[in-house]
N, C-alpha and C. Protein backbone atom coordinates (compact mmCIF):
# COMPACT_ATOMS: atom_id res chain seq x y z
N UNK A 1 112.37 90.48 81.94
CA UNK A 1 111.11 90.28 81.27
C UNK A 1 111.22 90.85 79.86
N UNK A 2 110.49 90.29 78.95
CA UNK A 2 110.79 90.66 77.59
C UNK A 2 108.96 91.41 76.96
N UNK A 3 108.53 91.76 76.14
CA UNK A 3 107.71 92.30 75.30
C UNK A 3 108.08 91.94 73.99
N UNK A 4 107.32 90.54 73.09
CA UNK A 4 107.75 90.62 72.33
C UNK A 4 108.71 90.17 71.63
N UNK A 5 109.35 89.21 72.79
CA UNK A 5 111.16 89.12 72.32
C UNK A 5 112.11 90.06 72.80
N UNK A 6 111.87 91.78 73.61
CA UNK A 6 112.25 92.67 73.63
C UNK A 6 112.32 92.93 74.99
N UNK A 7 113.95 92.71 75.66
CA UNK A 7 114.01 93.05 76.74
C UNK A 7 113.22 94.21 77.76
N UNK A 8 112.52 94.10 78.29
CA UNK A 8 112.28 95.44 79.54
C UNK A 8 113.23 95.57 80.43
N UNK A 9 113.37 96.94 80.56
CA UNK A 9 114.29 97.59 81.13
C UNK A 9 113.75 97.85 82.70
N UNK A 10 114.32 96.97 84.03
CA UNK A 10 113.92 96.47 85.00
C UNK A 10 112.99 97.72 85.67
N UNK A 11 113.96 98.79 85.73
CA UNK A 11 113.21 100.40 86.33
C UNK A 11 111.80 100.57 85.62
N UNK A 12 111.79 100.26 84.60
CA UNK A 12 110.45 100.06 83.91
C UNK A 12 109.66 99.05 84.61
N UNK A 13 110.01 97.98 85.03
CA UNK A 13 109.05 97.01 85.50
C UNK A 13 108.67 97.14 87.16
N UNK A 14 109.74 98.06 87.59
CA UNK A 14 109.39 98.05 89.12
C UNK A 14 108.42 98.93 89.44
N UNK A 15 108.24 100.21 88.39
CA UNK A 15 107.04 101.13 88.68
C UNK A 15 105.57 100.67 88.07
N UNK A 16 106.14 99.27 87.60
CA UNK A 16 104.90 98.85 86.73
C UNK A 16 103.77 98.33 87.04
N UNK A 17 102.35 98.64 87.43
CA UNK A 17 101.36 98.47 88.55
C UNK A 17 101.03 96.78 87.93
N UNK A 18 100.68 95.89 89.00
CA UNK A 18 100.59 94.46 88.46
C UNK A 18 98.75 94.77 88.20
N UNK A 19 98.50 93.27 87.69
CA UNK A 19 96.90 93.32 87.54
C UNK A 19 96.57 92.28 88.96
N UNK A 20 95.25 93.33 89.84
CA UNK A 20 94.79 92.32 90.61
C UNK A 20 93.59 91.53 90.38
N UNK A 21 93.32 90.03 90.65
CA UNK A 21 92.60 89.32 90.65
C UNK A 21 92.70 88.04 91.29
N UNK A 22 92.08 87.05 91.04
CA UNK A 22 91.88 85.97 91.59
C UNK A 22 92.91 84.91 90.84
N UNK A 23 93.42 84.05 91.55
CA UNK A 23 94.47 83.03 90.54
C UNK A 23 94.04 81.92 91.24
N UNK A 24 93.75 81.06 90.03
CA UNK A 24 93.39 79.33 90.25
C UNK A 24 93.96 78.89 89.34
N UNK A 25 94.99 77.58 89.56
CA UNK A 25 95.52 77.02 88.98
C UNK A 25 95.19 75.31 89.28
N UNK A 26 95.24 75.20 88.05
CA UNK A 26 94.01 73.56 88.07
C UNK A 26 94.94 72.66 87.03
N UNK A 27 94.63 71.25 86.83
CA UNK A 27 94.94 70.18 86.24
C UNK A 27 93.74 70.19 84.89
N UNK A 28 94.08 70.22 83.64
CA UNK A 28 93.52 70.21 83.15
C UNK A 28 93.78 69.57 81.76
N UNK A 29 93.37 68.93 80.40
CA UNK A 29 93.72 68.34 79.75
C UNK A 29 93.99 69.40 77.75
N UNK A 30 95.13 69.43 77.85
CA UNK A 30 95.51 70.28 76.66
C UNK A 30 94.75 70.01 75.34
N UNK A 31 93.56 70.16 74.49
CA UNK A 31 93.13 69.11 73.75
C UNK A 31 93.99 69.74 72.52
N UNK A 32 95.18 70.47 72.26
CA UNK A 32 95.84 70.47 71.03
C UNK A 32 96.71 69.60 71.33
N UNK A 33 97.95 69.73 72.55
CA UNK A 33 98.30 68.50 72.39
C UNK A 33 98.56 67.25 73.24
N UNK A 34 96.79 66.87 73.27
CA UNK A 34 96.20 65.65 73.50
C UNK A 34 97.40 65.41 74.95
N UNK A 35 97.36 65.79 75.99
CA UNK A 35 97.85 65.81 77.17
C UNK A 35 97.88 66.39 78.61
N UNK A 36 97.70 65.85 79.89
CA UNK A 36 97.04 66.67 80.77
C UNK A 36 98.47 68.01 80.88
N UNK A 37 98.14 68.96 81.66
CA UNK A 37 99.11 69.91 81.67
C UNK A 37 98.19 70.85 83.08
N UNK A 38 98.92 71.56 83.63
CA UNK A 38 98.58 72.84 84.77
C UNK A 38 98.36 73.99 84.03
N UNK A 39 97.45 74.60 84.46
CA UNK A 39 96.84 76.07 84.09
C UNK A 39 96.60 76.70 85.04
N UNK A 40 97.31 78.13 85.18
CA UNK A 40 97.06 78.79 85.96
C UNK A 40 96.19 79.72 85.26
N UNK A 41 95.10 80.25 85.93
CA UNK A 41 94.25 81.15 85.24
C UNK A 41 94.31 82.69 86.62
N UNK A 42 94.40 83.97 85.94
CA UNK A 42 93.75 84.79 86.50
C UNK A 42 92.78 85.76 86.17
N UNK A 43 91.83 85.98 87.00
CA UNK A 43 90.29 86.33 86.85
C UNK A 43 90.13 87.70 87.34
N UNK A 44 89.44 88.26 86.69
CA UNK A 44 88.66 89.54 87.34
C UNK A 44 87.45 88.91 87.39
N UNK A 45 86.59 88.89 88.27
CA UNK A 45 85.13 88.34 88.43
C UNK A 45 84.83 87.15 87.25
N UNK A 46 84.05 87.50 86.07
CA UNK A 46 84.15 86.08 84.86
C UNK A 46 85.12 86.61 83.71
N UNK A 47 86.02 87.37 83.99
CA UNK A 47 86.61 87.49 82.66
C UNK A 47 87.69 87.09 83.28
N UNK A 48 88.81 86.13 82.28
CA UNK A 48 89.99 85.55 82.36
C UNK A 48 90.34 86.43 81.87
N UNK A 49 91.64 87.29 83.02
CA UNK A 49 92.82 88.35 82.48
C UNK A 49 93.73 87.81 81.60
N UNK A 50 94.29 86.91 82.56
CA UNK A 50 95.21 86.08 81.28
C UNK A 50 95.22 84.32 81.72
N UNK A 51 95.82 83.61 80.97
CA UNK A 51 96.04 82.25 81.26
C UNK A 51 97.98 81.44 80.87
N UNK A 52 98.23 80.75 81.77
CA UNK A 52 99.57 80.39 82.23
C UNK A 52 99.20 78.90 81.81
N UNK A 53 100.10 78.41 80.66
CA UNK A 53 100.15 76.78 80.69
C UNK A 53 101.10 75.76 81.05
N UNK A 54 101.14 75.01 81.09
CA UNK A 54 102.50 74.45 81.63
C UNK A 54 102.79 74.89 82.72
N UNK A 55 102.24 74.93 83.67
CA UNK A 55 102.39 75.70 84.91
C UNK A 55 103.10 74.90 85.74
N UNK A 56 104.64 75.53 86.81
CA UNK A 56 105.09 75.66 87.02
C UNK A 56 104.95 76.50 88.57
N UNK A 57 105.48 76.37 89.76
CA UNK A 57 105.70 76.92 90.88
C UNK A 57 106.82 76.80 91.09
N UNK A 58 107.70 77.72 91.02
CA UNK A 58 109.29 77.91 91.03
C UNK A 58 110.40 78.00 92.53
N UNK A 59 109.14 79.04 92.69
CA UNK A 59 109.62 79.50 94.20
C UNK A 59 108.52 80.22 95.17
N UNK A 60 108.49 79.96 96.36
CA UNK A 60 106.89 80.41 97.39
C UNK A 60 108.00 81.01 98.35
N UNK A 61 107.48 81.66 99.28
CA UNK A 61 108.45 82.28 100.44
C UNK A 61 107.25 83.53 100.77
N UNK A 62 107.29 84.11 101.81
CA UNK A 62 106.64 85.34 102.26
C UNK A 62 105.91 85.81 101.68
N UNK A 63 105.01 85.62 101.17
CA UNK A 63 103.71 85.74 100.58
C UNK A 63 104.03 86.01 99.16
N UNK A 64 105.02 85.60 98.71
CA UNK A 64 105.26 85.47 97.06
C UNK A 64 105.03 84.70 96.58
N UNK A 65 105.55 84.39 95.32
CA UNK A 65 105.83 83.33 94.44
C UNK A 65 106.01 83.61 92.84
N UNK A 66 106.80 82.75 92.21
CA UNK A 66 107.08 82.93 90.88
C UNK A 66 106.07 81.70 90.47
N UNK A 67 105.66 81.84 88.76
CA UNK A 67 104.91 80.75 88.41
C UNK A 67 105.82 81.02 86.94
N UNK A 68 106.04 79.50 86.32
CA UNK A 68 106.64 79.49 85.02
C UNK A 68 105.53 78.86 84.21
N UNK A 69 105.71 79.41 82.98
CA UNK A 69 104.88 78.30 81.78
C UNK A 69 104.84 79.62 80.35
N UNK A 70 103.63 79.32 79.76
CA UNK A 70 103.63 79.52 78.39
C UNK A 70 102.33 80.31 78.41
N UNK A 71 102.53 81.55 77.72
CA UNK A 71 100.84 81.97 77.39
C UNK A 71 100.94 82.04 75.74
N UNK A 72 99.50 81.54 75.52
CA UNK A 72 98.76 81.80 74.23
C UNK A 72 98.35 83.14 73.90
N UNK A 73 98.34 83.42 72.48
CA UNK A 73 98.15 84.76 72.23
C UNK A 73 97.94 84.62 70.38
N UNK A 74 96.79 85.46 69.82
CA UNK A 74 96.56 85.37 68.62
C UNK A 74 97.48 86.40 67.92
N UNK A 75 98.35 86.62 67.30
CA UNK A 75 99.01 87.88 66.34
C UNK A 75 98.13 88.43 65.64
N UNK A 76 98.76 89.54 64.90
CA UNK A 76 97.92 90.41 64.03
C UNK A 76 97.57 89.40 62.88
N UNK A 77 98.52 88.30 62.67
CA UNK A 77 97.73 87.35 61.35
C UNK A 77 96.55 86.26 61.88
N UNK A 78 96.10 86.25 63.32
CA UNK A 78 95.14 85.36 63.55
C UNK A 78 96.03 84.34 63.87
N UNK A 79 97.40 84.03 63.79
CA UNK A 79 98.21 82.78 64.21
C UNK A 79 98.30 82.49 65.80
N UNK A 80 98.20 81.57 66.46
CA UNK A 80 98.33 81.08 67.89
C UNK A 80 100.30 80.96 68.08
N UNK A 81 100.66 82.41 68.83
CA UNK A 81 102.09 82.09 69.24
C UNK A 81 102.50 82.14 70.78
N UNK A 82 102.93 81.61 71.29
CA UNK A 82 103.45 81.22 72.80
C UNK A 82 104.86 82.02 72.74
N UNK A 83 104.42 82.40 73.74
CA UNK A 83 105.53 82.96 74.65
C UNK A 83 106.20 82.65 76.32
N UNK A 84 107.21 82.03 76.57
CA UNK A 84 107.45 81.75 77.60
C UNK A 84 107.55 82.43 78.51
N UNK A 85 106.61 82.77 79.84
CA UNK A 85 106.50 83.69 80.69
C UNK A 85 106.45 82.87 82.08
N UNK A 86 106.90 84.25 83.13
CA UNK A 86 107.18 83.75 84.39
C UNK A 86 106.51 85.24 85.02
N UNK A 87 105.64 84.79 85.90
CA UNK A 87 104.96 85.66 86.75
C UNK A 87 104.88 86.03 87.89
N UNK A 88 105.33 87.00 88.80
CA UNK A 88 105.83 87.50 89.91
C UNK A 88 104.22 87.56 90.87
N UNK A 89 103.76 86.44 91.75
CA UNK A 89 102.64 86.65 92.78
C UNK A 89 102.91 87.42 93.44
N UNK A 90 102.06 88.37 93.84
CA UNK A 90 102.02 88.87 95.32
C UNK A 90 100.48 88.41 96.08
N UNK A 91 100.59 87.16 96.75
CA UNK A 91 99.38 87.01 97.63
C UNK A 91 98.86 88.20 98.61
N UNK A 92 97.51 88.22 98.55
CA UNK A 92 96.85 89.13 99.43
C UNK A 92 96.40 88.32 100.69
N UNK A 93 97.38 88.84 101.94
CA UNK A 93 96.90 88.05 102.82
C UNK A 93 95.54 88.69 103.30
N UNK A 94 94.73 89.18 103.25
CA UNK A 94 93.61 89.09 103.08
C UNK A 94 93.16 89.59 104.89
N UNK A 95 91.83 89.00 105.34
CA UNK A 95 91.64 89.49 106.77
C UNK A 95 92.38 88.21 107.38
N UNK A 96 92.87 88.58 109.19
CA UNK A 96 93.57 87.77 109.62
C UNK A 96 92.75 87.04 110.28
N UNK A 97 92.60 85.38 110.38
CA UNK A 97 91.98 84.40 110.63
C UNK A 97 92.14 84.69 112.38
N UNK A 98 91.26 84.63 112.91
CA UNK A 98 90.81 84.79 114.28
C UNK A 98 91.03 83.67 115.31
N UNK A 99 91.92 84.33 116.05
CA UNK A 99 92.82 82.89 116.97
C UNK A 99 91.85 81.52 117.18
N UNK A 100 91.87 80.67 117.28
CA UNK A 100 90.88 79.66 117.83
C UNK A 100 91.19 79.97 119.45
N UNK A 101 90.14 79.62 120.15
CA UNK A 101 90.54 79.31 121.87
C UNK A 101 91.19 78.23 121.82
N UNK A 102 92.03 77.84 123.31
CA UNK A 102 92.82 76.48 123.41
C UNK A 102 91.83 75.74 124.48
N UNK A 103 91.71 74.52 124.07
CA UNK A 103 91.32 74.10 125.07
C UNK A 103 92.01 72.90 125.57
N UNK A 104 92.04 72.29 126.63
CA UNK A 104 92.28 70.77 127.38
C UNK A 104 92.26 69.77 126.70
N UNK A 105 92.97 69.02 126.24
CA UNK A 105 93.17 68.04 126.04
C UNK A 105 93.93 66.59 126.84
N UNK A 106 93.40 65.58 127.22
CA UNK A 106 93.85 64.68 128.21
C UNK A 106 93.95 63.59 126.73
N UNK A 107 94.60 63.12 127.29
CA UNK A 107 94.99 61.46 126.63
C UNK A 107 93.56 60.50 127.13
N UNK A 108 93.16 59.38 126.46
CA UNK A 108 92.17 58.09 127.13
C UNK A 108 93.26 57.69 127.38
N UNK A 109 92.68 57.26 129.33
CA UNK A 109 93.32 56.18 130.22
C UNK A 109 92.07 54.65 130.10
């Protein structure tokens, strides 16, 4: 992972607390350049923490996942610069969904 252009040094990133929130990633239409594209957005309640364009699902497995794309960001001159980022999920499996009962099923004779 970089800062900047500026490598992070991994031991740095493993003690590094993630941000939790909500992630929705939607189809949506780029109007700079005039094209649909994926956005992943993540939320604290109504504030967007950050936003992922060009979105990308790399890899899913055991309640992970990587997401690739581009975030926007204003510099100290007010200029719009992108940076190519890839973001490490950790899904919250959340409460565990409550067995259904089984019941009988016959075939129509």
């Amino acid at each position: 992972m970089r800062n900047k252009g500026i490598e992070i040094d991994r031991r740095v990133l493993r003690d590094a607390a993630g941000t939790r929130g909500q992630l929705a990633i939607a189809d949506t239409t780029d109007q700079g350049k005039n094209r649909p594209t994926k956005v992943a957005k993540l939320s604290q309640g109504e504030l967007v923490r950050a936003e992922l364009r060009d979105t990308q699902i790399v890899w899913l497995a055991e309640g992970r996942m990587t997401l690739t794309g581009y975030e926007q960001i204003n510099d100290d001159a007010g200029q719009v610069v992108e940076f190519r980022q890839s973001w490490l999920v950790m899904l919250d499996s959340g409460p565990a969904i409550p067995e259904m009962g089984k019941r009988k099923v016959s075939p129509n004779t």
